[in-house]
N, C-alpha and C. Protein backbone atom coordinates (compact mmCIF):
# COMPACT_ATOMS: atom_id res chain seq x y z
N UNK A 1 -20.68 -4.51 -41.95
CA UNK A 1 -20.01 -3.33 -42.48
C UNK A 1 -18.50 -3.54 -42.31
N UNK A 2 -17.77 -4.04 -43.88
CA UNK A 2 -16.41 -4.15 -43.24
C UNK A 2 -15.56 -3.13 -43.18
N UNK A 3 -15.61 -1.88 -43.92
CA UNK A 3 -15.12 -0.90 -43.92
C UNK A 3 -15.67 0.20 -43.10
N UNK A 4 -15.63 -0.01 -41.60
CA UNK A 4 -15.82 0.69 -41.01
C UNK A 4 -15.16 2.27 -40.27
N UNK A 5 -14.11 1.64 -40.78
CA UNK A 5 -12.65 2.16 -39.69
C UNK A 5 -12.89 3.72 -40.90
N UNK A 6 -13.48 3.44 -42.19
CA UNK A 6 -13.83 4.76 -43.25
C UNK A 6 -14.42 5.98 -42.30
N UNK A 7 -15.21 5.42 -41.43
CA UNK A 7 -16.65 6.31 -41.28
C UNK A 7 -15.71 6.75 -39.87
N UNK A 8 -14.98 6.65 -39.14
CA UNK A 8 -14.04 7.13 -38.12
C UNK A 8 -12.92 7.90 -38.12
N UNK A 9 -12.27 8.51 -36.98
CA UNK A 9 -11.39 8.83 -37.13
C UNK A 9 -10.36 8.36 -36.07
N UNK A 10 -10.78 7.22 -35.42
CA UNK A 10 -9.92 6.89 -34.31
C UNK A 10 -8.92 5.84 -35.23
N UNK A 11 -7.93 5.32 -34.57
CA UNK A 11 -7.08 4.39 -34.87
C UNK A 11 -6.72 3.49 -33.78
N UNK A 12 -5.82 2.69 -34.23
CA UNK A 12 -4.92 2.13 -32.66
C UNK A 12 -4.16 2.87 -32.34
N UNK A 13 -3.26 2.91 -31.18
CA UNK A 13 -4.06 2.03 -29.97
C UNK A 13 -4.99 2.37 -29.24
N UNK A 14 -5.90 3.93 -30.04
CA UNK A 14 -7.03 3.89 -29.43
C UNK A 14 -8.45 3.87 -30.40
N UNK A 15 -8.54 2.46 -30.34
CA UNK A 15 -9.53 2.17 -31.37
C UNK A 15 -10.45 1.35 -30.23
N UNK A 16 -11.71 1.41 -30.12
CA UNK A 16 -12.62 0.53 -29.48
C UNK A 16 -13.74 -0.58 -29.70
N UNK A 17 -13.49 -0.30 -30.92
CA UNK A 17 -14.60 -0.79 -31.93
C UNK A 17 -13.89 -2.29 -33.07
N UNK A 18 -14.23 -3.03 -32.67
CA UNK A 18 -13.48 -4.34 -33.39
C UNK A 18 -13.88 -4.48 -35.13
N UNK A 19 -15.77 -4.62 -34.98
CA UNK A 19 -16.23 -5.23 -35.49
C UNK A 19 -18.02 -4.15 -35.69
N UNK A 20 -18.72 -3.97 -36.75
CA UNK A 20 -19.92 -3.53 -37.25
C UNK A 20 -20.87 -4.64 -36.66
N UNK A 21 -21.76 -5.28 -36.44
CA UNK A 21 -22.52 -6.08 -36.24
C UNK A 21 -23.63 -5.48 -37.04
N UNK A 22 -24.63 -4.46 -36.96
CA UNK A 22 -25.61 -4.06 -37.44
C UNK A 22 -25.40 -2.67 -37.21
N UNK A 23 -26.11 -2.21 -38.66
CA UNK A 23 -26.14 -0.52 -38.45
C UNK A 23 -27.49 0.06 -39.20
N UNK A 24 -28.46 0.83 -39.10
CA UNK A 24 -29.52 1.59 -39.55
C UNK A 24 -29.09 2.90 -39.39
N UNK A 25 -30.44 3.50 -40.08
CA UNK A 25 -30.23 5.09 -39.78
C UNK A 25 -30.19 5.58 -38.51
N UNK A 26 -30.93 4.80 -37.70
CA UNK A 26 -31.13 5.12 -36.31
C UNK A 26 -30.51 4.62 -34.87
N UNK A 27 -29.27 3.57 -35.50
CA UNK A 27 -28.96 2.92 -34.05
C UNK A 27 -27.44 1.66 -34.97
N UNK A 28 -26.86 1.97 -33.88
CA UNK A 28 -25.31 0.73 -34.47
C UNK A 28 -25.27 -0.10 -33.52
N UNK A 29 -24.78 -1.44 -33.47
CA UNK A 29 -24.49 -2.51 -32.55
C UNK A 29 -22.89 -3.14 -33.08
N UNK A 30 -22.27 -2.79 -31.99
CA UNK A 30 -20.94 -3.26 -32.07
C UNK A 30 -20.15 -3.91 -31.38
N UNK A 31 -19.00 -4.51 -31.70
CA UNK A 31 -18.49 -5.50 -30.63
C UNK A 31 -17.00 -5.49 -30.98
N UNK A 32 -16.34 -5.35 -29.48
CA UNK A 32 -15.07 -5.39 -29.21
C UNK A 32 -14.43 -6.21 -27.79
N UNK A 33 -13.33 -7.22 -28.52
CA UNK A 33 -12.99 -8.15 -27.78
C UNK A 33 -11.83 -7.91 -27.13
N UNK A 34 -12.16 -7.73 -25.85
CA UNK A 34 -11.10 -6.94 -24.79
C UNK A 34 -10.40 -7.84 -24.56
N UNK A 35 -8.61 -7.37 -24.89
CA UNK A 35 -7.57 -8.47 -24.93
C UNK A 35 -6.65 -8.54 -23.83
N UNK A 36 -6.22 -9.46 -22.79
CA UNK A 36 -5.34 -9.12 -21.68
C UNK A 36 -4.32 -8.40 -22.00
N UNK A 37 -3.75 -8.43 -23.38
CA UNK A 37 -2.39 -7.34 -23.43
C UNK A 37 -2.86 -5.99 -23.64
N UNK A 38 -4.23 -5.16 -23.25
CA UNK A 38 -4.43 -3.71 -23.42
C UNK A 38 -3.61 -2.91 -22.65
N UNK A 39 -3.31 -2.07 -23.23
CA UNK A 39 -1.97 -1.28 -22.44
C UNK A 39 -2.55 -0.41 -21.16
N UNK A 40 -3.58 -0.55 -21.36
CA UNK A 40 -4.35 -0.08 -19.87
C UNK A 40 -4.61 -0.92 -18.87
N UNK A 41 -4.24 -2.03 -19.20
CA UNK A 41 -4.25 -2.68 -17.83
C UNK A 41 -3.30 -2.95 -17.11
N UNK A 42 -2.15 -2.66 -17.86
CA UNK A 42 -0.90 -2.71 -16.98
C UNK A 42 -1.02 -1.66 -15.59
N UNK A 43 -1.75 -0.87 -15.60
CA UNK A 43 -1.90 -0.10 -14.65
C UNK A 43 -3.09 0.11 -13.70
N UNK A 44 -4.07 -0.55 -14.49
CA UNK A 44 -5.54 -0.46 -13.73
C UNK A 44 -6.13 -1.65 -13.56
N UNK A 45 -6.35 -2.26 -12.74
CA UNK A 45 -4.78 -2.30 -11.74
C UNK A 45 -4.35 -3.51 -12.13
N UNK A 46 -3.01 -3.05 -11.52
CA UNK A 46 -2.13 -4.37 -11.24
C UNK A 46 -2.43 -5.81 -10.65
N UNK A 47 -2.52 -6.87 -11.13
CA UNK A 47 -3.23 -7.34 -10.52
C UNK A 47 -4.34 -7.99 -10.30
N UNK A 48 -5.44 -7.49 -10.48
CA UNK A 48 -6.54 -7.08 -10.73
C UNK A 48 -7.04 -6.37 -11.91
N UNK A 49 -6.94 -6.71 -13.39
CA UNK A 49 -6.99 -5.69 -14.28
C UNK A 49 -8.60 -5.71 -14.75
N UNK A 50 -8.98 -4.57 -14.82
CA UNK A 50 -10.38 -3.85 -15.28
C UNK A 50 -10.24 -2.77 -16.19
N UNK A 51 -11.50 -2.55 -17.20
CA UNK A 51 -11.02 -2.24 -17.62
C UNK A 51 -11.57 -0.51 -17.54
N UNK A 52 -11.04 0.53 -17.66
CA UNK A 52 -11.43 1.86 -16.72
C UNK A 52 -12.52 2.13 -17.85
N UNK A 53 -13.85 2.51 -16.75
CA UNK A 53 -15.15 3.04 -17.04
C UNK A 53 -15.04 4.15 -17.98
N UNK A 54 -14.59 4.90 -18.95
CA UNK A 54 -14.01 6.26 -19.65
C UNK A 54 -14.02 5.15 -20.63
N UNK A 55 -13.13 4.17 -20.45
CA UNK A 55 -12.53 3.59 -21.91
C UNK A 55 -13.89 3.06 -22.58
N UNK A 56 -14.70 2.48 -21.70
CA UNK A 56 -16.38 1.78 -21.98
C UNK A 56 -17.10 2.73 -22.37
N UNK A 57 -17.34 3.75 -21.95
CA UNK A 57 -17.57 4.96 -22.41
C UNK A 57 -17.41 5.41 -23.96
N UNK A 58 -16.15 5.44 -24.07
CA UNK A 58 -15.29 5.44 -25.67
C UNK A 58 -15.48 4.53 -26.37
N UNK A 59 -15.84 3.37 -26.26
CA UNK A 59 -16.34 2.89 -27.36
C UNK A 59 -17.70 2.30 -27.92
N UNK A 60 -18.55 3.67 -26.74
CA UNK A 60 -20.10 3.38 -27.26
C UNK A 60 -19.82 4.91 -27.91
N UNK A 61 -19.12 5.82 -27.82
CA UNK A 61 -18.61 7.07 -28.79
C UNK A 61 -18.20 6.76 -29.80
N UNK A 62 -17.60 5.92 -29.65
CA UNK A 62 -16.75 6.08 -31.36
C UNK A 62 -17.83 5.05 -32.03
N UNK A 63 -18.54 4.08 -31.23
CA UNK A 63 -19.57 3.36 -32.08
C UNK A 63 -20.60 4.76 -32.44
N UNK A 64 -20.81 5.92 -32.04
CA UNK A 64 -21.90 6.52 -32.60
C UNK A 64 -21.52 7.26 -33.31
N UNK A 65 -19.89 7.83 -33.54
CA UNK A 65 -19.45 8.29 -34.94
C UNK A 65 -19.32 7.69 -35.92
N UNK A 66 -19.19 6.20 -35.83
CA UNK A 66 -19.73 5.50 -36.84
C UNK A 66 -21.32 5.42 -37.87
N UNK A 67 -21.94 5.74 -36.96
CA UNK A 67 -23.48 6.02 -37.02
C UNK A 67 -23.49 7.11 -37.54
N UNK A 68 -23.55 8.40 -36.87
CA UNK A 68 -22.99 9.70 -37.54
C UNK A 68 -22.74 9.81 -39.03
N UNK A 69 -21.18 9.53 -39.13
CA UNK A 69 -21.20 9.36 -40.25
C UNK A 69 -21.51 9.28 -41.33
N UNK A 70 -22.25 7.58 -41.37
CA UNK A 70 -22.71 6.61 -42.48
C UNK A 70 -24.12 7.87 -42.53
N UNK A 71 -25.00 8.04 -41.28
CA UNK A 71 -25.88 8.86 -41.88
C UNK A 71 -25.49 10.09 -42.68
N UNK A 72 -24.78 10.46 -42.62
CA UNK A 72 -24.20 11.25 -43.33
C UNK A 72 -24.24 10.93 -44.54
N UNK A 73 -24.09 9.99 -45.09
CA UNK A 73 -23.82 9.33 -46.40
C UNK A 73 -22.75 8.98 -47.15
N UNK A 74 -21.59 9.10 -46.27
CA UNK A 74 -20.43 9.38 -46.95
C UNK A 74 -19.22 9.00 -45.75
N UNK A 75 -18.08 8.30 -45.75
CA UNK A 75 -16.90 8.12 -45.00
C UNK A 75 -16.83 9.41 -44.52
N UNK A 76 -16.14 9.36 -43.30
CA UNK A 76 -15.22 10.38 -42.72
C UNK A 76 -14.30 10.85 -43.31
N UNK A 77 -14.84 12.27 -43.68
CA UNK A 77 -13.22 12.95 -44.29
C UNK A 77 -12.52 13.55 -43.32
N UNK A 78 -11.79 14.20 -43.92
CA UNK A 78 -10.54 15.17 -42.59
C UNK A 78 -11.34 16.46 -42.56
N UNK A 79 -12.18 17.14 -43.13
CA UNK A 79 -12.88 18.33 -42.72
C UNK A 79 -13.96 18.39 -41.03
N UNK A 80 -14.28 17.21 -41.07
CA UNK A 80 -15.52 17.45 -40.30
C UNK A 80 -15.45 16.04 -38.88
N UNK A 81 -15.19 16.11 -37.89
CA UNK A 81 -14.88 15.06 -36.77
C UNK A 81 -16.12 15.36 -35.84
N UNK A 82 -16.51 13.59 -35.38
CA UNK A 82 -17.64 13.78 -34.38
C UNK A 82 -16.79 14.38 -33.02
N UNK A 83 -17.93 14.97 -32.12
CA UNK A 83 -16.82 15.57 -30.64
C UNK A 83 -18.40 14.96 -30.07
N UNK A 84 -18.36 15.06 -28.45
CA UNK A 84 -18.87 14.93 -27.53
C UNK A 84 -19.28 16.18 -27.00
N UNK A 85 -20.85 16.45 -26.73
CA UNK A 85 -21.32 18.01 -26.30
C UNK A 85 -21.41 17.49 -24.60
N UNK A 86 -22.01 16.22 -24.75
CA UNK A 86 -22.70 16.42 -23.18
C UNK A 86 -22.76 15.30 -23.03
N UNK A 87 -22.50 14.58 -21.97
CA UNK A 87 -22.51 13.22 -21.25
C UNK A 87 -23.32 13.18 -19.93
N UNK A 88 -24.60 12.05 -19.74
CA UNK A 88 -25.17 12.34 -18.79
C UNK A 88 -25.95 10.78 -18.42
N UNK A 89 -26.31 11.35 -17.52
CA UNK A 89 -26.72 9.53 -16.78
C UNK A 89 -25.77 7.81 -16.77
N UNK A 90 -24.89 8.24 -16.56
CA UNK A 90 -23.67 7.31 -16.81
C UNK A 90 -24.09 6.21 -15.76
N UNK A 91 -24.27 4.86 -15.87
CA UNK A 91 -24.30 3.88 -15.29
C UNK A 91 -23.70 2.95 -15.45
N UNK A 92 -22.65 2.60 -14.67
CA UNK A 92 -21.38 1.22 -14.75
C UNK A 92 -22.22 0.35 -13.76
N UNK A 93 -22.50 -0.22 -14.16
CA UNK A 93 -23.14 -1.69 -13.54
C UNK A 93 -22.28 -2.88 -13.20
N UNK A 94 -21.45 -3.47 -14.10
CA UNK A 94 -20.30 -4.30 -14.08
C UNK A 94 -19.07 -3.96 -14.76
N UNK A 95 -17.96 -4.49 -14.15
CA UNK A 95 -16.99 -4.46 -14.54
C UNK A 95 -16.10 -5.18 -16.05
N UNK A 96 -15.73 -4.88 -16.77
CA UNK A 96 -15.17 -5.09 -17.85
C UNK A 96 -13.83 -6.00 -17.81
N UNK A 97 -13.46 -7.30 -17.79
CA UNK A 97 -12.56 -8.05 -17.41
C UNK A 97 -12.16 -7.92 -18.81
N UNK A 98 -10.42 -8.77 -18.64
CA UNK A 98 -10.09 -9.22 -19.81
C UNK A 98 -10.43 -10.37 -20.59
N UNK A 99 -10.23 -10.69 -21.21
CA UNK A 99 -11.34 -11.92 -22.54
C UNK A 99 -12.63 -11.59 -22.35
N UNK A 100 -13.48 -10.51 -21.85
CA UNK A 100 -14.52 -10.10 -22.28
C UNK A 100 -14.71 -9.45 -23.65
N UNK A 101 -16.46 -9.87 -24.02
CA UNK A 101 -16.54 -9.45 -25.36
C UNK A 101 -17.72 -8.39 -24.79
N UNK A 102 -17.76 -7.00 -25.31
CA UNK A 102 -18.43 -5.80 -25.26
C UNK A 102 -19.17 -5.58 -25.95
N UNK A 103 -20.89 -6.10 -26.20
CA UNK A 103 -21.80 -5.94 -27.02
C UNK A 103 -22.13 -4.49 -27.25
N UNK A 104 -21.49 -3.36 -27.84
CA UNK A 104 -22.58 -1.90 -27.55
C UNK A 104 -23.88 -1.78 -28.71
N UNK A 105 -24.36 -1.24 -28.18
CA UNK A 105 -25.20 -0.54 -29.04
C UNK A 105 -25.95 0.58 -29.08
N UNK A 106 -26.41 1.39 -29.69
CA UNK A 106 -26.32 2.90 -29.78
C UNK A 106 -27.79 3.14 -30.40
N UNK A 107 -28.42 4.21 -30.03
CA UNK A 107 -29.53 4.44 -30.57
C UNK A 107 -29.48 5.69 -30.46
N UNK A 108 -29.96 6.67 -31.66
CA UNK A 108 -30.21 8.30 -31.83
C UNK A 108 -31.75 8.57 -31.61
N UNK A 109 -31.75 9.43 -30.04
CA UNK A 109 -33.25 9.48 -30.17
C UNK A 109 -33.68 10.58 -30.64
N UNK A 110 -32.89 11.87 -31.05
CA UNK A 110 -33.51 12.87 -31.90
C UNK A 110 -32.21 13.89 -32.64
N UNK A 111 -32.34 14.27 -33.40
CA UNK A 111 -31.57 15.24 -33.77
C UNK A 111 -32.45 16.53 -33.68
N UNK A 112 -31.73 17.68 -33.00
CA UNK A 112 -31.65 19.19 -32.98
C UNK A 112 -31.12 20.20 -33.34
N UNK A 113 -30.92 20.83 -34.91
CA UNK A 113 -30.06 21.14 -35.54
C UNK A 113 -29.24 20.64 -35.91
N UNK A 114 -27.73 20.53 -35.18
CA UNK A 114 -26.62 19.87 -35.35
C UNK A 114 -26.19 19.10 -34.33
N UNK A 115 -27.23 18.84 -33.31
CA UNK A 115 -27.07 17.48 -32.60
C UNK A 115 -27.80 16.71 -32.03
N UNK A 116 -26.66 15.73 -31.92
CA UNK A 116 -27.41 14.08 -32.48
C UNK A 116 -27.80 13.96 -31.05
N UNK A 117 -28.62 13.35 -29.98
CA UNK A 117 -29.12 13.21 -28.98
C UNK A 117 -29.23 11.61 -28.70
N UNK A 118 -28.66 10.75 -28.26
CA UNK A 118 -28.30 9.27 -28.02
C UNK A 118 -28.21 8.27 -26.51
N UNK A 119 -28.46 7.28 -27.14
CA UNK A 119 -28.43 6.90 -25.92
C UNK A 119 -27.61 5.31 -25.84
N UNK A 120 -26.73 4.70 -25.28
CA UNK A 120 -26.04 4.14 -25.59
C UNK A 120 -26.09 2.96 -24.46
N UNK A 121 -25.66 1.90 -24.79
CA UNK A 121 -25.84 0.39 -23.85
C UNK A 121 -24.30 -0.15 -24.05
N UNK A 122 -24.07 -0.74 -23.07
CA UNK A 122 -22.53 -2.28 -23.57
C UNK A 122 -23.43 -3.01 -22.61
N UNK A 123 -23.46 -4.69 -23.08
CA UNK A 123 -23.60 -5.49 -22.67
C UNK A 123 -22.16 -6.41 -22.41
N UNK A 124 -21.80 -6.98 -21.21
CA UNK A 124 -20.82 -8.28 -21.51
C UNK A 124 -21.83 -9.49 -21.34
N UNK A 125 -21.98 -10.41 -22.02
CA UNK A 125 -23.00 -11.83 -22.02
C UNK A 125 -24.32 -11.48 -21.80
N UNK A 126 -25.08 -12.12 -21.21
CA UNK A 126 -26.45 -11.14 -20.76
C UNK A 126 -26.64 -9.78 -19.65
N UNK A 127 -25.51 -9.85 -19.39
CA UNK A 127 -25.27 -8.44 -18.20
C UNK A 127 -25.11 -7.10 -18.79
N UNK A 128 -25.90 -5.89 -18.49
CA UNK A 128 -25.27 -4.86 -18.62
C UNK A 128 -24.43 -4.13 -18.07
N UNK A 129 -23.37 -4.03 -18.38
CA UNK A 129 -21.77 -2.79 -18.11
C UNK A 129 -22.34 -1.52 -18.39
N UNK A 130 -23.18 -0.81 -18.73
CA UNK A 130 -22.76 0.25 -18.94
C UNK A 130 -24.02 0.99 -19.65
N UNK A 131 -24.82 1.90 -19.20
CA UNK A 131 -25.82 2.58 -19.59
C UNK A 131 -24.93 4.32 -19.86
N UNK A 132 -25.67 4.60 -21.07
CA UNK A 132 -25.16 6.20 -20.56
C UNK A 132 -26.26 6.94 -21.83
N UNK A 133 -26.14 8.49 -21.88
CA UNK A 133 -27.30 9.08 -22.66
C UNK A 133 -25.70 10.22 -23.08
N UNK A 134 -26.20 10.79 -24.25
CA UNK A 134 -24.84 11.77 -24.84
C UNK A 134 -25.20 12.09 -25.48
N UNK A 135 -24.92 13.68 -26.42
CA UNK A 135 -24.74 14.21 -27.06
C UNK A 135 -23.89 14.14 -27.83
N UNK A 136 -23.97 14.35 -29.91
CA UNK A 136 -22.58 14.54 -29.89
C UNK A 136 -23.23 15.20 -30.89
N UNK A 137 -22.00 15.61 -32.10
CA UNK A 137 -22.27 16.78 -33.13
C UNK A 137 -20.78 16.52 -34.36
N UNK A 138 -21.02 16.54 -35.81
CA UNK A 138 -20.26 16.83 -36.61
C UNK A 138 -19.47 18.35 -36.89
N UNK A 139 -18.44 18.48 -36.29
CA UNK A 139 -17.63 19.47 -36.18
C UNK A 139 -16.64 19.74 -37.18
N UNK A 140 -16.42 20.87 -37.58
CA UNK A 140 -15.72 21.37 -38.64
C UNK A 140 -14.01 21.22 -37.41
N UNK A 141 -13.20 20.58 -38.41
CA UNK A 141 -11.82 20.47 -37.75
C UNK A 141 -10.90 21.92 -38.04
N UNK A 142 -10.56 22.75 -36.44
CA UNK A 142 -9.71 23.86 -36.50
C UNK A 142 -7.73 23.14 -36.88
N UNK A 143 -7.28 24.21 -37.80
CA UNK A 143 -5.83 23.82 -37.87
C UNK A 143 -5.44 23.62 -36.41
């Protein structure tokens, strides 16, 4: 999917999502290649740079507004933005270095009215970084 960045509304420099790998109605797999110059590591930490558990987080989100979306049938317009209802069972397993590559992938295990019910993975190499389960929902955008 090369026109992905359609079905989103993030940009740089907070974009998390490199690359589409595979997408169905039911689940996206994506990959983003974490670069030593991220402006978040100048601070977390010094030194020692990792990359903060929130940001890993964010880009198994914005991989499922991608998903969202496309089920939708249609790019992201400016009327309607995915949000986050509920975040739960969060598991950081390993740490996220720099020149790591971030396998996510995303699976919708039910929709309930107007939300999507998910459950989300990052792999770095054969290791998992990062388990988590979320909610999210297509929201009408207030001025």
């Amino acid at each position: 999917m090369k026109n992905f960045l359609d079905y989103m509304p993030q940009r740089e420099p907070f974009l998390f999502v490199d690359r589409v790998v595979a997408v169905t109605d039911n689940s996206i797999e994506t990959e983003k290649q974490v670069k030593a110059d991220e402006p978040f590591f100048a601070g977390h930490f010094p030194g020692r740079p990792i990359m903060p558990g929130v940001l890993i987080c964010e880009a198994v989100f914005q991989s499922s507004s991608i998903l969202m979306s496309k089920r939708e049938g249609a790019p992201s317009d400016d009327e309607r933005i995915p949000l986050i209802t509920r975040i739960s069972n969060v598991k950081l397993k390993r740490v996220v270095l720099p020149g790591d590559l971030m396998e996510v992938e995303v699976k919708l295990k039910e929709i309930v009215g107007q939300a999507a019910y998910m459950v989300g993975k990052v792999k770095v190499g054969e290791k998992t970084a990062l388990t988590i389960e979320f909610t999210a929902m297509l929201v009408t955008k207030t001025a």
